[in-house]
N, C-alpha and C. Protein backbone atom coordinates (compact mmCIF):
# COMPACT_ATOMS: atom_id res chain seq x y z
N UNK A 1 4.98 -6.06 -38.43
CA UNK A 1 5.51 -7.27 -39.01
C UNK A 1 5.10 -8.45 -38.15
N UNK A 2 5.29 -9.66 -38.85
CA UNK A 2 4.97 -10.95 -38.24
C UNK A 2 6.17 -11.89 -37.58
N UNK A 3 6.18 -12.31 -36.57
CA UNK A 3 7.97 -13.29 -36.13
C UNK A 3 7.32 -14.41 -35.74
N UNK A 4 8.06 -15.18 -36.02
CA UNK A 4 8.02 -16.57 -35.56
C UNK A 4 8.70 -17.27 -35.66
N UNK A 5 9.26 -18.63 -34.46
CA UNK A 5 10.13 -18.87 -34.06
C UNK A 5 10.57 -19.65 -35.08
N UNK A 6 11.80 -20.02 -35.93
CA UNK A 6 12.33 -21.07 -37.19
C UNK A 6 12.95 -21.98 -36.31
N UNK A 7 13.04 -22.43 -35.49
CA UNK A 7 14.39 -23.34 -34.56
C UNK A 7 13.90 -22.97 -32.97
N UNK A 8 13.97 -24.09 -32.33
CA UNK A 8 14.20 -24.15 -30.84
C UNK A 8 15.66 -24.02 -30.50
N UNK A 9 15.83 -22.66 -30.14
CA UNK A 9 16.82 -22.16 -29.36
C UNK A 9 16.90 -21.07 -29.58
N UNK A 10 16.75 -20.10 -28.03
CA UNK A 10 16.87 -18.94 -28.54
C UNK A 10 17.47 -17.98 -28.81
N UNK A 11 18.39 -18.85 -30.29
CA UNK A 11 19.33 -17.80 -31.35
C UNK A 11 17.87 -17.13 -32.48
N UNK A 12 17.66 -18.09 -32.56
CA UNK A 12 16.20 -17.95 -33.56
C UNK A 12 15.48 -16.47 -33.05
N UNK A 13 15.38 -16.04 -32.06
CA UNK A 13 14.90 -15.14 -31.31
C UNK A 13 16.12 -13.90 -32.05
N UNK A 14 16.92 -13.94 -30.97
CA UNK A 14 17.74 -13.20 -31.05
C UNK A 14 18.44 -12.81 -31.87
N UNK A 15 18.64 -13.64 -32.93
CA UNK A 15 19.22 -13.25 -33.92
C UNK A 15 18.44 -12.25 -34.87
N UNK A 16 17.18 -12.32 -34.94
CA UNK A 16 16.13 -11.71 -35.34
C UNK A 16 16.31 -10.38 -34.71
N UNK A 17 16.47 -10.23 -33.96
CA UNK A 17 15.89 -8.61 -33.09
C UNK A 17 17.41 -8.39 -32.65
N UNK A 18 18.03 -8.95 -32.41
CA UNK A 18 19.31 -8.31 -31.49
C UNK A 18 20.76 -8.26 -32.10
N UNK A 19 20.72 -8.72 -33.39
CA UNK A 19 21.96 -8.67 -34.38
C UNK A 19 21.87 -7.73 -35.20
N UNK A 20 23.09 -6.70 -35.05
CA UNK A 20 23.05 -5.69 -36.29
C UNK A 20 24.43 -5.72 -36.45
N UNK A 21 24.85 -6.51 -37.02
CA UNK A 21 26.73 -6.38 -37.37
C UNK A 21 27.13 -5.50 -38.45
N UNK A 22 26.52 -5.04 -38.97
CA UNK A 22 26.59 -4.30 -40.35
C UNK A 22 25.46 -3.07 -40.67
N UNK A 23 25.40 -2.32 -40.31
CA UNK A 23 24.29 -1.47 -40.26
C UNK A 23 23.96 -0.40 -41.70
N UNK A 24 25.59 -0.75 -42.50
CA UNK A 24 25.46 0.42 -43.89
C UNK A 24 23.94 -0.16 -44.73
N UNK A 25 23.49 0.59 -45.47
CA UNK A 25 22.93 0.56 -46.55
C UNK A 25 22.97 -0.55 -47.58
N UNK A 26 24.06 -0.96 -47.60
CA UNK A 26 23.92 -2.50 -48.39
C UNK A 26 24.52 -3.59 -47.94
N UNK A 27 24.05 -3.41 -46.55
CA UNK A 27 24.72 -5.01 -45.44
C UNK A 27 23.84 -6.11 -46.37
N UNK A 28 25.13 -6.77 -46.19
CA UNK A 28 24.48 -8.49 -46.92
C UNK A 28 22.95 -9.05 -46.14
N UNK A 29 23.17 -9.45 -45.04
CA UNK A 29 22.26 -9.27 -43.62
C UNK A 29 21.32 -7.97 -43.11
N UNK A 30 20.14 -8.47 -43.92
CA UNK A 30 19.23 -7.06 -43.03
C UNK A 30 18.54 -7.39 -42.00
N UNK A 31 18.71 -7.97 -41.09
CA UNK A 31 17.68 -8.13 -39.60
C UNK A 31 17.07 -7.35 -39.67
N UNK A 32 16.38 -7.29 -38.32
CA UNK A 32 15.30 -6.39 -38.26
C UNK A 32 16.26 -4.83 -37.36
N UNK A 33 17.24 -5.30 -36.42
CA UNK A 33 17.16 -4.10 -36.33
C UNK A 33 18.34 -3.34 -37.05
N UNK A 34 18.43 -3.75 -38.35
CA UNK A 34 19.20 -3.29 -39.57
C UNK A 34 17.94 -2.56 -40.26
N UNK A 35 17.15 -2.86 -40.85
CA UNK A 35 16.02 -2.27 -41.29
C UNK A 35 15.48 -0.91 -40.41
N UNK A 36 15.58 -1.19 -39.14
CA UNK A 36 15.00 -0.17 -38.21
C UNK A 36 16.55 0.76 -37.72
N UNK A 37 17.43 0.70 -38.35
CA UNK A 37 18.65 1.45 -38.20
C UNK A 37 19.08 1.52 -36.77
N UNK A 38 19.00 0.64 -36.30
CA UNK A 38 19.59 0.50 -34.46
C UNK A 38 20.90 0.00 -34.70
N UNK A 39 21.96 0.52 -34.44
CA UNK A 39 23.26 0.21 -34.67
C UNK A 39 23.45 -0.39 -33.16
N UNK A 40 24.02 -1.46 -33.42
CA UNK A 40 24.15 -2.43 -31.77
C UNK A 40 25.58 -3.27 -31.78
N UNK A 41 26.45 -3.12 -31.70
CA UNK A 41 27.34 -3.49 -32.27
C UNK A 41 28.24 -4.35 -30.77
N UNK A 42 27.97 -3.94 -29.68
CA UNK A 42 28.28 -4.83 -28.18
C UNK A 42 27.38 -5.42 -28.06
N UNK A 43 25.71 -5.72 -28.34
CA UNK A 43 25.05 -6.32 -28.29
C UNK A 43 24.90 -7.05 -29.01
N UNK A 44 25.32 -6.92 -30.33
CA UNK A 44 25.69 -8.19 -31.47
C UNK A 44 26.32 -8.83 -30.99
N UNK A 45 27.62 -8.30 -30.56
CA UNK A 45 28.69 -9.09 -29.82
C UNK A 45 28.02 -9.88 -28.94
N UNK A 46 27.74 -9.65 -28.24
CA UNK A 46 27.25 -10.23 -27.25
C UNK A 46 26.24 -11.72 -27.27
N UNK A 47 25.77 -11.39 -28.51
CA UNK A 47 24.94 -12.34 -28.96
C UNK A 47 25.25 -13.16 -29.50
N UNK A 48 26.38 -13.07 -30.23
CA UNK A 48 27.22 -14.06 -31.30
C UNK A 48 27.95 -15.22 -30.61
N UNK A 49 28.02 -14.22 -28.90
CA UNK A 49 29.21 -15.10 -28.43
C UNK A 49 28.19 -15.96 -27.58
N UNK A 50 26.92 -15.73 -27.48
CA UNK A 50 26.31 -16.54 -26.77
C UNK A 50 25.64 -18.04 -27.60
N UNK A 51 25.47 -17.66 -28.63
CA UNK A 51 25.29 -18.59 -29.40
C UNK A 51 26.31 -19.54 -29.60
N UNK A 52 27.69 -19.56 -29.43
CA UNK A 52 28.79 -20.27 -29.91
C UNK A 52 29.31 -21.06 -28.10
N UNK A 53 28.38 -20.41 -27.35
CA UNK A 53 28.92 -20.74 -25.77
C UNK A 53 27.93 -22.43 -25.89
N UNK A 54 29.39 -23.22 -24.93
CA UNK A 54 29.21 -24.60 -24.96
C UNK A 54 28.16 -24.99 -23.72
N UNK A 55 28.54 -24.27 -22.51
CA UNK A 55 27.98 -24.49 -21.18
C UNK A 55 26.46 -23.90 -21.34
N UNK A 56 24.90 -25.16 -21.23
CA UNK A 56 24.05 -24.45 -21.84
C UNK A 56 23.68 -23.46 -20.66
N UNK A 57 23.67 -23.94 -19.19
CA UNK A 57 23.27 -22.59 -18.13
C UNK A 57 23.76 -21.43 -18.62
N UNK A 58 25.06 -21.10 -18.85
CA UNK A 58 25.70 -20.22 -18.85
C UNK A 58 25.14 -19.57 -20.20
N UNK A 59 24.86 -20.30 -21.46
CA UNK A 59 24.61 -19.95 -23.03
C UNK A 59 23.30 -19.54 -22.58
N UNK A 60 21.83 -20.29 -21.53
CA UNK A 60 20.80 -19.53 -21.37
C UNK A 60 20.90 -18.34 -20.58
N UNK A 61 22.04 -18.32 -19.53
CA UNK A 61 21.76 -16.97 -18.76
C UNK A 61 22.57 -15.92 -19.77
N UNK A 62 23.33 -16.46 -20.44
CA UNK A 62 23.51 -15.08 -21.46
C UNK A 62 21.99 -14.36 -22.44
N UNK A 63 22.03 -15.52 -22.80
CA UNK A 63 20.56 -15.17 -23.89
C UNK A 63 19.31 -14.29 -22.89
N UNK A 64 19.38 -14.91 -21.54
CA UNK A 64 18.38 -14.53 -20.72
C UNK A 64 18.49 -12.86 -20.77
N UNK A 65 19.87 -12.46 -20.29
CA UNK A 65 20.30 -11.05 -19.73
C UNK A 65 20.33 -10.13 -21.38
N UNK A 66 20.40 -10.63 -22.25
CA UNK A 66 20.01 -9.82 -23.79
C UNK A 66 18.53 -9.89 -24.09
N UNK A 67 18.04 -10.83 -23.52
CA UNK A 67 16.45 -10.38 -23.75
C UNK A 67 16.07 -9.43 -22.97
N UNK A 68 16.45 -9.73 -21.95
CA UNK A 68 15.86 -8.13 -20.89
C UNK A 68 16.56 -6.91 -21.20
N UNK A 69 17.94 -7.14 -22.18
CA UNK A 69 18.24 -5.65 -22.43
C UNK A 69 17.52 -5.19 -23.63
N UNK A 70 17.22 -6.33 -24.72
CA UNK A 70 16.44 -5.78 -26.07
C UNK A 70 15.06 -5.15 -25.26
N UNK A 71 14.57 -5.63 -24.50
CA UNK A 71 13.14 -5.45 -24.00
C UNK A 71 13.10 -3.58 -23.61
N UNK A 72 14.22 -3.62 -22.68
CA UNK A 72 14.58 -2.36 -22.21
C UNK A 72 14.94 -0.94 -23.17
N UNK A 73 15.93 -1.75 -24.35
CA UNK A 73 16.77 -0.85 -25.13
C UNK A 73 15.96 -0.77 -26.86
N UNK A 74 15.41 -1.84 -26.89
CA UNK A 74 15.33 -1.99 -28.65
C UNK A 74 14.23 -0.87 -29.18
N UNK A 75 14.27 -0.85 -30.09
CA UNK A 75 13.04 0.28 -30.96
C UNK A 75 11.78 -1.21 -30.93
N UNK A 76 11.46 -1.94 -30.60
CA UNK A 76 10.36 -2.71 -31.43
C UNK A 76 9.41 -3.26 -29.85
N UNK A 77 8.27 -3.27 -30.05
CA UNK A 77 7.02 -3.38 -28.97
C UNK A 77 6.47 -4.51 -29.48
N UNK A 78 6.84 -5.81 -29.00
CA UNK A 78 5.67 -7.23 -29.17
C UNK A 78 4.61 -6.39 -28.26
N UNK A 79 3.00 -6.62 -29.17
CA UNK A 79 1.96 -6.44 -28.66
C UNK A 79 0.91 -7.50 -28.68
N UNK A 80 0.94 -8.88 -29.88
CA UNK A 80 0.83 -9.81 -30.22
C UNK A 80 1.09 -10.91 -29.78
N UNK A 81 1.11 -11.86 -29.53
CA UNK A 81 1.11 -13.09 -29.75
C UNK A 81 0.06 -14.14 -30.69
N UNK A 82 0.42 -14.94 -31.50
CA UNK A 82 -0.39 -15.55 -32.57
C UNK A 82 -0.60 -16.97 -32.17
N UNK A 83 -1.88 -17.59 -32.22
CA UNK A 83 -1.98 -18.69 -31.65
C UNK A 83 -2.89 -19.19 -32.50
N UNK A 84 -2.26 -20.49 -33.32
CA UNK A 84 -3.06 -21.09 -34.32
C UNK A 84 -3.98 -21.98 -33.11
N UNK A 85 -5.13 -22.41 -33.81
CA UNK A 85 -5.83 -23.58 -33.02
C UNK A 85 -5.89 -24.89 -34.09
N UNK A 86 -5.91 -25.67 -33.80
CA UNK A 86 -6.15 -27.24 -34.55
C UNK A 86 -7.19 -27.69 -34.47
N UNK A 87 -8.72 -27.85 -34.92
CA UNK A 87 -9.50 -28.73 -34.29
C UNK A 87 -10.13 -29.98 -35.15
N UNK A 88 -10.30 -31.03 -34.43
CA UNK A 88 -10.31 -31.71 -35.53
C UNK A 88 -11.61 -32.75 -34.56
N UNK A 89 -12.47 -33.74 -35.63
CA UNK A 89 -13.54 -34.64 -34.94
C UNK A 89 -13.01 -35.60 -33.80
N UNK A 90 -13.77 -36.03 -33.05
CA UNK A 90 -13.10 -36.91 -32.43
C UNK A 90 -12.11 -38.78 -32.97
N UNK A 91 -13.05 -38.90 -34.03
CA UNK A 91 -12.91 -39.68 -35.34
C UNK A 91 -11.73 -40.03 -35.73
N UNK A 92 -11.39 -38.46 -35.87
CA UNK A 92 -9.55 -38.17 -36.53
C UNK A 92 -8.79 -38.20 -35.86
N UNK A 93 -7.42 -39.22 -36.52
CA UNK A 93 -6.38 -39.17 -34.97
C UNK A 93 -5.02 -39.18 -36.28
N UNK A 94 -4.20 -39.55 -35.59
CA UNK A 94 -2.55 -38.88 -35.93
C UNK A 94 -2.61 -37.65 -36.44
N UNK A 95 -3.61 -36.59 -36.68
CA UNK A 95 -3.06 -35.12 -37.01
C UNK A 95 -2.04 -34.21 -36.12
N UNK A 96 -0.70 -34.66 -36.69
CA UNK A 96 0.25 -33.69 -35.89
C UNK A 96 0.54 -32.26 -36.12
N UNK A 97 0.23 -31.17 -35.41
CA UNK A 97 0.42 -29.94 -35.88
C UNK A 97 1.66 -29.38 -35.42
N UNK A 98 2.29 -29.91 -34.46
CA UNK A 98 3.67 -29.59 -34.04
C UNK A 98 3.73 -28.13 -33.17
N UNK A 99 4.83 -27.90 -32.47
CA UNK A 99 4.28 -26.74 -32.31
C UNK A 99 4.84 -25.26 -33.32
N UNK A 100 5.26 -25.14 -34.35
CA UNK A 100 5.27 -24.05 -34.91
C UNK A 100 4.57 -24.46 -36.07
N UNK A 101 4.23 -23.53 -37.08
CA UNK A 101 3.57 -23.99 -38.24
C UNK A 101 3.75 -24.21 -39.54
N UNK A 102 5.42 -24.56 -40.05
CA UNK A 102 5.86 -25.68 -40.55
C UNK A 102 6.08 -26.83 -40.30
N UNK A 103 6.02 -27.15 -39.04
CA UNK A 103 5.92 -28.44 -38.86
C UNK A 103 4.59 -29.30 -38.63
N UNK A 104 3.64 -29.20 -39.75
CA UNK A 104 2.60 -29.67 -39.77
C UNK A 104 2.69 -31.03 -40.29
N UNK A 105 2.17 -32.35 -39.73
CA UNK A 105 2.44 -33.12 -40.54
C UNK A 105 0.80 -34.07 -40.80
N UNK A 106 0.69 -34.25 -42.13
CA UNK A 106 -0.94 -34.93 -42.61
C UNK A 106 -0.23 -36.22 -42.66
N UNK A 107 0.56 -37.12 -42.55
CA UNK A 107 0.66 -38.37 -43.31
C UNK A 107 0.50 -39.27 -41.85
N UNK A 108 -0.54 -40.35 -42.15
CA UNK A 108 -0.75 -40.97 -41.11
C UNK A 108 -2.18 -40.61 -40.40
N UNK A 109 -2.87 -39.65 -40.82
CA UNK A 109 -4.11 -39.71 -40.51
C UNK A 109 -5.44 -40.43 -40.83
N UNK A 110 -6.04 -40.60 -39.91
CA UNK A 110 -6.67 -42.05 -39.98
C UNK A 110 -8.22 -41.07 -39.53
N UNK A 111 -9.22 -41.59 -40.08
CA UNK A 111 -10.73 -41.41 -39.66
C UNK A 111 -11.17 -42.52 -39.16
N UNK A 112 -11.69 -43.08 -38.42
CA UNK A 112 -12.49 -43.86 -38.01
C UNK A 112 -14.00 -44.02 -38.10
C-alpha cells in the first residue's frame, strides 16, 4: 500500500498505523492495523490520549515513544519512501508545490 502524510502532526501518522479501537469484522473504522487484524487496544489508548495532550513536549515525547513501539511491535515494514520532484524552466516562477501533494498550487504563475 501507499501512505502519506494528510496533516502536519503526527496524529496523521499514527492514527494510520497505530489505532485499532475496534477490531470486529464490521468496525465503522478500518485503519490499517484493523485490516491487518493487530488488535492494539493499550496502544490505541495510548495514542488517543496523546493526541488530546495539551503540553506539545510532552504530546511529542508521547507520539515519539509509540513510534518506536509500532516500529518494534507492528506487522507493517516501510521500505519506501516517495519523493515527487518539481522541475520547472528558469522562466517560471510562483509554482508552489508545497510539501505534500495536495497542496499544489498553479494560480499565480508567471513565465517570463
Amino acid at each position: 500500500m501507499q501512505w502519506g502524510s494528510d496533516y502536519f502532526d503526527p496524529n496523521t501518522n499514527a492514527e494510520a498505523f497505530l489505532i485499532n479501537t475496534d477490531n470486529s469484522d464490521d468496525a465503522r473504522n478500518r485503519t490499517s492495523p484493523g485490516r491487518a487484524n493487530w488488535s492494539i487496544p493499550e496502544i490505541s489508548a495510548r495514542n488517543l490520549a496523546a493526541r488530546k495532550e495539551p503540553d506539545a513536549a510532552k504530546r511529542a515525547a508521547m507520539y515519539e515513544a509509540l513510534q518506536r513501539e509500532g516500529q518494534q511491535t507492528s506487522p507493517f515494514v516501510m521500505l519506501f519512501q516517495l519523493i515527487e520532484n518539481s522541475v520547472t524552466h528558469a522562466a517560471v516562477t510562483c509554482l508552489d508545490t508545497g510539501p505534500m501533494g495536495d497542496r499544489y498550487r498553479y494560480a499565480g504563475i508567471t513565465k517570463v
